[in-house]
Protein backbone atom coordinates (compact mmCIF):
# COMPACT_ATOMS: atom_id res chain seq x y z
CA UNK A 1 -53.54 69.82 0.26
CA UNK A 2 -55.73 69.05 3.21
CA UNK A 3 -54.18 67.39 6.27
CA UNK A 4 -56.55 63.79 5.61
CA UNK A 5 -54.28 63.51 2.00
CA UNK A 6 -51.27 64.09 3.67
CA UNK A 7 -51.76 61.71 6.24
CA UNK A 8 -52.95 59.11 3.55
CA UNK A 9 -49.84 59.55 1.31
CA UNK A 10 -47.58 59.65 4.40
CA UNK A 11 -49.26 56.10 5.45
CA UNK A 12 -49.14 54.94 1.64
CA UNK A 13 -45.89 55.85 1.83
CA UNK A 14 -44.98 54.05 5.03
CA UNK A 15 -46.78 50.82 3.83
CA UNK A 16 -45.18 50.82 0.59
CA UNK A 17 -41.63 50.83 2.55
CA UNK A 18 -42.98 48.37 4.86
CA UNK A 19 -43.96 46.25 1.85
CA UNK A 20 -40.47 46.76 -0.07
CA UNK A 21 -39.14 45.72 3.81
CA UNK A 22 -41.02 42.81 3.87
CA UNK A 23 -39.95 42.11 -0.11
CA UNK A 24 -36.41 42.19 0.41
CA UNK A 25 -36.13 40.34 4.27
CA UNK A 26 -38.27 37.47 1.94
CA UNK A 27 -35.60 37.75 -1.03
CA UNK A 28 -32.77 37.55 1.33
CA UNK A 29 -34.34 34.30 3.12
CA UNK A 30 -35.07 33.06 -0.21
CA UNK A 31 -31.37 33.56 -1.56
CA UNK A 32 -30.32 31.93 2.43
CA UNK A 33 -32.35 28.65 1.91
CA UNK A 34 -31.44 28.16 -1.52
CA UNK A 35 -27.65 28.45 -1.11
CA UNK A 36 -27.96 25.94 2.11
CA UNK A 37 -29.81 23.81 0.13
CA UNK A 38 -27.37 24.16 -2.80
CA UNK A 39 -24.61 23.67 -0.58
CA UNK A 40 -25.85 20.27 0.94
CA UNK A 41 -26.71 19.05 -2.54
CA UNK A 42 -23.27 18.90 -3.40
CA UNK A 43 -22.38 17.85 -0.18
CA UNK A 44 -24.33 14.71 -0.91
CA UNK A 45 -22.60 14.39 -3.99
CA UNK A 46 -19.39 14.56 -2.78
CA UNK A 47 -20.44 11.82 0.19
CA UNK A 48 -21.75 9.55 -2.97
CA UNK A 49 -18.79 9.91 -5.03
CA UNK A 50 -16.74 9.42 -2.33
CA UNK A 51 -18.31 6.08 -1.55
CA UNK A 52 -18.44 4.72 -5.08
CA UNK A 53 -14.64 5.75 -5.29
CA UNK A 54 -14.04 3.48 -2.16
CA UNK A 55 -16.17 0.91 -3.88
CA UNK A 56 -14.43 1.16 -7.44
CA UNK A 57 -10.99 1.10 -5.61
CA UNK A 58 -12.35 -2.03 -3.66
CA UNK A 59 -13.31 -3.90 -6.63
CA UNK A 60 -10.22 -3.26 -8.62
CA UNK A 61 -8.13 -4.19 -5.75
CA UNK A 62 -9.89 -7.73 -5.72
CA UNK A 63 -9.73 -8.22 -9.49
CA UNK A 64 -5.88 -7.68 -9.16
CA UNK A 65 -5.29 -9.89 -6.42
CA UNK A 66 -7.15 -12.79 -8.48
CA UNK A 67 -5.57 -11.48 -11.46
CA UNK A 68 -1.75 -11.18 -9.97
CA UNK A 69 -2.68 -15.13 -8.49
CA UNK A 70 -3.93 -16.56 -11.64
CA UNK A 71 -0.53 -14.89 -13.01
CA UNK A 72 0.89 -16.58 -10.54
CA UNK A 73 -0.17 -19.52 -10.98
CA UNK A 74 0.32 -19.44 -14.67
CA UNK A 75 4.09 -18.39 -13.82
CA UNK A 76 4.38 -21.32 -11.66
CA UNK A 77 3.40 -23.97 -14.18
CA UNK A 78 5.55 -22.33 -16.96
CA UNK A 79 8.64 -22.92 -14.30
CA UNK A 80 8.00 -26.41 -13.32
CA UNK A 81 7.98 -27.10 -17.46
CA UNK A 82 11.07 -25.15 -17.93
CA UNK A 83 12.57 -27.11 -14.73
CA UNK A 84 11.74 -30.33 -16.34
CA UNK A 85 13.72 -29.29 -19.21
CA UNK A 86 16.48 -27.78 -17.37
CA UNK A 87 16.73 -31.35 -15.98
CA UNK A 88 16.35 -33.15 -19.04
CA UNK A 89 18.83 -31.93 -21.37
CA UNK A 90 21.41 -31.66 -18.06
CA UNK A 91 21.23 -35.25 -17.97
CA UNK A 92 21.85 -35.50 -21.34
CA UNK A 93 24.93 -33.06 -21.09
CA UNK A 94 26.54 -34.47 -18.13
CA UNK A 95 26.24 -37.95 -20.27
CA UNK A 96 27.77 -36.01 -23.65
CA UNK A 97 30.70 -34.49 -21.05
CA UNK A 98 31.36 -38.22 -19.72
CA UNK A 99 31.50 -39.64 -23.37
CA UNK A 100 33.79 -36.75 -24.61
CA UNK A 101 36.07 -37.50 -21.52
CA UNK A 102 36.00 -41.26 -21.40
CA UNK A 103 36.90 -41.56 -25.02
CA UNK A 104 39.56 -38.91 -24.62
């Protein structure tokens, strides 16, 4: 083989691992921006879950504070009725007590 085909399969040769070089630094810089921008994808989806958890919590900590006072006030009313009752039928027993003792 004359020296000229040497030299051009020793600088095919070269350029090929040059290109394979050039293949692989690309591949690995590929795979690099690809897993950062995986990684700050779910990042951001973390961040947005973790607001709309804050904003779910906030909202059903409002709807139980207007549920526990409408309970509340519910509650309320059902004790002044059973009060008024109470009261009612203790008149009415301190009266039957007096009657039983009187005519004793």
């Amino acid at each position: 083989m004359s020296f000229e085909a040497i030299t051009g399969i020793v600088g095919a040769e070269a350029q090929a691992k040059a290109a394979v070089a050039a293949a692989e630094a690309r591949a690995k810089q590929m795979l690099t921006d690809a897993q950062s921008a995986g990684k700050a994808s779910v990042e951001a989806a973390c961040a947005k879950a973790e607001m709309e958890l804050a904003e779910l919590r906030r909202k059903a900590g409002e709807k139980a504070r207007d549920q526990a006072g409408a309970f509340s006030g519910e509650l309320e009313n059902r004790k002044a009725a059973l009060r008024a009752k109470a009261e009612a039928r203790l008149e009415k027993a301190a009266a039957l007590v007096v009657e039983r003792i009187v005519n004793d």
